[in-house]
C-alpha atoms as a PDB file:
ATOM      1  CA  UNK A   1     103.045 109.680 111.354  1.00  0.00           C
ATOM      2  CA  UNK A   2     101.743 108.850 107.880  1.00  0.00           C
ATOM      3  CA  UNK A   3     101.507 105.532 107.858  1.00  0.00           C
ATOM      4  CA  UNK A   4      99.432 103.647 110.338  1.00  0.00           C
ATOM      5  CA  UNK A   5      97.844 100.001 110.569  1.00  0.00           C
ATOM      6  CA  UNK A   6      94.239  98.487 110.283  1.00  0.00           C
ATOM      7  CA  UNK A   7      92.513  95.630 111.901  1.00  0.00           C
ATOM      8  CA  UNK A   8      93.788  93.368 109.567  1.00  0.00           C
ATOM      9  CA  UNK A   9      97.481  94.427 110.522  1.00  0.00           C
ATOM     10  CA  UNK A  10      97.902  96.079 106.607  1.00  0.00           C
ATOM     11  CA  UNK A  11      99.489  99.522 106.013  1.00  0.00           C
ATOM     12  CA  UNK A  12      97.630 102.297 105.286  1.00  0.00           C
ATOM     13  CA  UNK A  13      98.763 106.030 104.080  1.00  0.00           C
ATOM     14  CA  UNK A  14      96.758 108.962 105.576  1.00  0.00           C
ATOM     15  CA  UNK A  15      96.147 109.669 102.037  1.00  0.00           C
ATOM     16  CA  UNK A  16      93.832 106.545 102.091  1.00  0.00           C
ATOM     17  CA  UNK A  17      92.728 106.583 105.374  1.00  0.00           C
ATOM     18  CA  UNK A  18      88.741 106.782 106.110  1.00  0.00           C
ATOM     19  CA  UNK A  19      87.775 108.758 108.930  1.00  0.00           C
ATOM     20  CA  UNK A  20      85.388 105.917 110.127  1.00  0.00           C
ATOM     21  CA  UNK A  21      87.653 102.837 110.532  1.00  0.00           C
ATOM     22  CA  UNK A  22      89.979 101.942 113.221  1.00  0.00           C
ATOM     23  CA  UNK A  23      93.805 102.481 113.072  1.00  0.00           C
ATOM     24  CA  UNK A  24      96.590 101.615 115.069  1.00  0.00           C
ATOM     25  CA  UNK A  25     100.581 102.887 115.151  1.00  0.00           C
ATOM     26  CA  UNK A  26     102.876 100.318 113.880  1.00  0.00           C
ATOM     27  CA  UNK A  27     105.327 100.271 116.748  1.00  0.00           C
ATOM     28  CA  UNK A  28     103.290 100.558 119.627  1.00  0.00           C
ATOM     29  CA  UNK A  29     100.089  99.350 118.285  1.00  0.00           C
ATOM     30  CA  UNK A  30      97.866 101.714 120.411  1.00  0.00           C
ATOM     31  CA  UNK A  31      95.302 103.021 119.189  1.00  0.00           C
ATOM     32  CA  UNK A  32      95.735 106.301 116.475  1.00  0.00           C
ATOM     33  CA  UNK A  33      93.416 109.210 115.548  1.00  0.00           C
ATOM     34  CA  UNK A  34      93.553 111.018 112.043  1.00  0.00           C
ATOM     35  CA  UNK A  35      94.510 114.327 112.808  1.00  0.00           C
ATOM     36  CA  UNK A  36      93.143 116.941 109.844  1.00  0.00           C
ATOM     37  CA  UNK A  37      94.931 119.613 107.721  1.00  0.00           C
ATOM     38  CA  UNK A  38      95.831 122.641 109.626  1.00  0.00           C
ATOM     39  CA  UNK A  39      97.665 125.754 109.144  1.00  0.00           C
ATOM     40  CA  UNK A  40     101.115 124.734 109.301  1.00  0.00           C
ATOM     41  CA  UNK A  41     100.946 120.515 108.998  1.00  0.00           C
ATOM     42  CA  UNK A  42      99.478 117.991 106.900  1.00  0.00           C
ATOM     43  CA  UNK A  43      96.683 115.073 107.825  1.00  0.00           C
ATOM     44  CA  UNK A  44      98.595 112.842 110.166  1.00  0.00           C
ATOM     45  CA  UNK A  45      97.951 109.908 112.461  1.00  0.00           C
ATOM     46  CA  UNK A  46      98.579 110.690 116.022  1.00  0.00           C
ATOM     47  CA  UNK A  47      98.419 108.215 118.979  1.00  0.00           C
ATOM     48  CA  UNK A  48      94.860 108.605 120.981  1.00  0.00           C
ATOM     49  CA  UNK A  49      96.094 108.963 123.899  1.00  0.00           C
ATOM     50  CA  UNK A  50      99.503 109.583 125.539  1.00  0.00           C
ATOM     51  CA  UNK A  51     101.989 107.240 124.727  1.00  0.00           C
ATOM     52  CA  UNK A  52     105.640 106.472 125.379  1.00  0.00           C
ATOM     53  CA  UNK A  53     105.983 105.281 121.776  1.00  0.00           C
ATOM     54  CA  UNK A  54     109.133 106.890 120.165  1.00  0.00           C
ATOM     55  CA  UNK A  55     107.532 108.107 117.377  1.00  0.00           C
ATOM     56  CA  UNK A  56     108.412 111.985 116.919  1.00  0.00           C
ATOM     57  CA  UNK A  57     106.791 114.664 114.876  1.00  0.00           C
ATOM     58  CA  UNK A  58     108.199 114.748 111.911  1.00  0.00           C
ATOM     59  CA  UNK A  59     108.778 117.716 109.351  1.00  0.00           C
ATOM     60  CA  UNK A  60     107.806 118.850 106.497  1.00  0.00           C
ATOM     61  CA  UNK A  61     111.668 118.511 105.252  1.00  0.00           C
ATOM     62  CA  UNK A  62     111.204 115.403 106.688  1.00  0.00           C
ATOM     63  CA  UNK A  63     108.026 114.076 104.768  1.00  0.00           C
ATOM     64  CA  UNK A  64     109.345 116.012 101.434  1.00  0.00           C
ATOM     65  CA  UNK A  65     112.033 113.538 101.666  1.00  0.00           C
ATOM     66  CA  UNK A  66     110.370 110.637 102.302  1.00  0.00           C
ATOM     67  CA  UNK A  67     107.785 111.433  99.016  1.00  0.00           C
ATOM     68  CA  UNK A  68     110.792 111.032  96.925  1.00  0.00           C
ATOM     69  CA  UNK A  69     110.353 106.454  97.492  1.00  0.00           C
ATOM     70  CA  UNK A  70     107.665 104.452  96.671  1.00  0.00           C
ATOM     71  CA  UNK A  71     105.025 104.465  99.386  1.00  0.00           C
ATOM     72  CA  UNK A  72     105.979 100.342 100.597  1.00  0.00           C
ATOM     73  CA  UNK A  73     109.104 102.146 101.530  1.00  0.00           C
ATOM     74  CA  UNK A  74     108.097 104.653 103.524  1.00  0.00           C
ATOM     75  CA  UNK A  75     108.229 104.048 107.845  1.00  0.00           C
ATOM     76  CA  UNK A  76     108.994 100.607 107.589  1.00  0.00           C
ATOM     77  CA  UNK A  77     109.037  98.951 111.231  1.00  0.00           C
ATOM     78  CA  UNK A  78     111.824  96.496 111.830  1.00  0.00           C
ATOM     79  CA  UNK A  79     111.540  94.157 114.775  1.00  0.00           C
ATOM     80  CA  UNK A  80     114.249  91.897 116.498  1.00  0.00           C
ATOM     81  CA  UNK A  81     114.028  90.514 119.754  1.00  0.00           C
ATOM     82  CA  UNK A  82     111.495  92.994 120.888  1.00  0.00           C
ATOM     83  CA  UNK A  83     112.976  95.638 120.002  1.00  0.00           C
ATOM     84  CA  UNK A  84     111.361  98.198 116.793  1.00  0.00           C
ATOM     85  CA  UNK A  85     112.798 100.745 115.183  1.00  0.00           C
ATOM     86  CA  UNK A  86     110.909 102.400 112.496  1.00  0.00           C
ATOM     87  CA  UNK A  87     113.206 103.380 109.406  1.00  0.00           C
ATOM     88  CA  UNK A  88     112.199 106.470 107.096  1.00  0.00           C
ATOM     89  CA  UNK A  89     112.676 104.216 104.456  1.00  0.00           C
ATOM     90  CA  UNK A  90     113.599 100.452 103.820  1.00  0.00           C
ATOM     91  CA  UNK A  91     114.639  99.498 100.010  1.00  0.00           C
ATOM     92  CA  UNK A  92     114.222  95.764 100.729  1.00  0.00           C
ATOM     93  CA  UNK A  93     115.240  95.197  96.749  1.00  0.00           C
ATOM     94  CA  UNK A  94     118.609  96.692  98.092  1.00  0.00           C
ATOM     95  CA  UNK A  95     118.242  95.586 102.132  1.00  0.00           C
ATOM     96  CA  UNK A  96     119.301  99.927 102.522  1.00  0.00           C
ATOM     97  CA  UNK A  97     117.726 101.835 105.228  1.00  0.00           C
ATOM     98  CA  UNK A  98     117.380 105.641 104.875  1.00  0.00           C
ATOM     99  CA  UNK A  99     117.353 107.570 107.887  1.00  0.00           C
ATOM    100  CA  UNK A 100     116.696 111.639 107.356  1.00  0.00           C
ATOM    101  CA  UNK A 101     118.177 113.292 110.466  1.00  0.00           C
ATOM    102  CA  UNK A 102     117.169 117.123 110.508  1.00  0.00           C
ATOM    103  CA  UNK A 103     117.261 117.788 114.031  1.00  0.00           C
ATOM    104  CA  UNK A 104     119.244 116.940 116.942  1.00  0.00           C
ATOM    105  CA  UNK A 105     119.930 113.229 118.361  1.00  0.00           C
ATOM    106  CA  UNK A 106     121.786 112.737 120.730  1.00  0.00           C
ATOM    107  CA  UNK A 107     125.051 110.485 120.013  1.00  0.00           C
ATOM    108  CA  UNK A 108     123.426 107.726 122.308  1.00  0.00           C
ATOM    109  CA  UNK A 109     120.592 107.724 120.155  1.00  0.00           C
ATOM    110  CA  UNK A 110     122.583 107.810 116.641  1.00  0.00           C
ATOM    111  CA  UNK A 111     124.483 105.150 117.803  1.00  0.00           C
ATOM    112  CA  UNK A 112     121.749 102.553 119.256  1.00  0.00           C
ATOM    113  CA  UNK A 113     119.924 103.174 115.766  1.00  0.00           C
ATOM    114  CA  UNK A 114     123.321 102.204 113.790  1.00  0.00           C
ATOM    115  CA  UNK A 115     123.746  99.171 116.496  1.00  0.00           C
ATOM    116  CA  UNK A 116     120.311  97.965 115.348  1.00  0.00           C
ATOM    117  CA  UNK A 117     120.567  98.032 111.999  1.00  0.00           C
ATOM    118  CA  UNK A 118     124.479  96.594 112.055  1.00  0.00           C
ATOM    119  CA  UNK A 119     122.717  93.954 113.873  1.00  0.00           C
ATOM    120  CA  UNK A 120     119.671  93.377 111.069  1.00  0.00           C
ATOM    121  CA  UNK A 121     122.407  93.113 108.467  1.00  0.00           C
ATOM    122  CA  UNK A 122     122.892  89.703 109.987  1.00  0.00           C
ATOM    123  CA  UNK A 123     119.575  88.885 108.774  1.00  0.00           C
ATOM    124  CA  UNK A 124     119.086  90.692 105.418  1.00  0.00           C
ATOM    125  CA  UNK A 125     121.376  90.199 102.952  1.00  0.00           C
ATOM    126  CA  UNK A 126     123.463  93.624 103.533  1.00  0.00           C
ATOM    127  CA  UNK A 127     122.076  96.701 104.905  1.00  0.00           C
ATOM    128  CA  UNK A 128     123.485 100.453 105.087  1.00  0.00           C
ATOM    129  CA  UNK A 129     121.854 103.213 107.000  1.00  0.00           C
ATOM    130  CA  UNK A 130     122.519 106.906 105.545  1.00  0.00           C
ATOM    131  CA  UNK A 131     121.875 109.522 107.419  1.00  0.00           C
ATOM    132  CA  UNK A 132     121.235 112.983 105.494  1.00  0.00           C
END
């Protein structure tokens, strides 16, 4: 993940995160390490310890994609009832969600995300999930 949360609950890119403060993922809220430029991947957050949080490893497609928005865009959580979903990107000027799909889901999956967010149009003004 590239965006995590601080203590004070505000969003914070890896790009500004300081290796001495606390962070936290933005579903879950457990706890989140910064994990440092390798080889093959960029600086990332990464939960602590193991968690059954849904949030994947993304890819470098993936993140190329989501540099093309503004950063306030960028893994917005969306929360109803209990139940998050994190969208790649959320242009609340337009109430659009922007999903990049590059690998598999299943059709269970792709169509509990496009329940949610069918659901969350209720509350925005209009919203519309496309999936590239």
């Amino acid at each position: 993940m590239w965006i995590a949360i601080d203590d004070k609950n505000n969003r914070i890119s890896i790009d500004k995160a300081l290796k001495n403060k606390n962070y936290f993922c933005p579903v879950c809220r457990s706890p989140v390490i910064i994990k440092n430029k390798g080889i093959k991947r960029r600086p990332h957050f990464a939960h602590k310890n193991t968690s059954e949080c849904d949030w994947g490893d993304m890819s470098e497609w993936h993140l190329s994609w989501q540099d093309s928005f503004p950063e306030e865009c960028r893994e917005v959580v969306i929360e109803k009832d209990g139940v998050k979903h994190r969208a790649d990107i959320l242009v609340s000027k337009h109430d659009t969600v922007i999903e990049f799909q590059h690998s598999p889901i299943s059709s269970e999956e792709f169509n509990q995300r496009n329940a949610f967010y069918t659901m969350m149009a209720r509350n925005f003004c209009f919203i519309r999930q496309l999936v590239l």
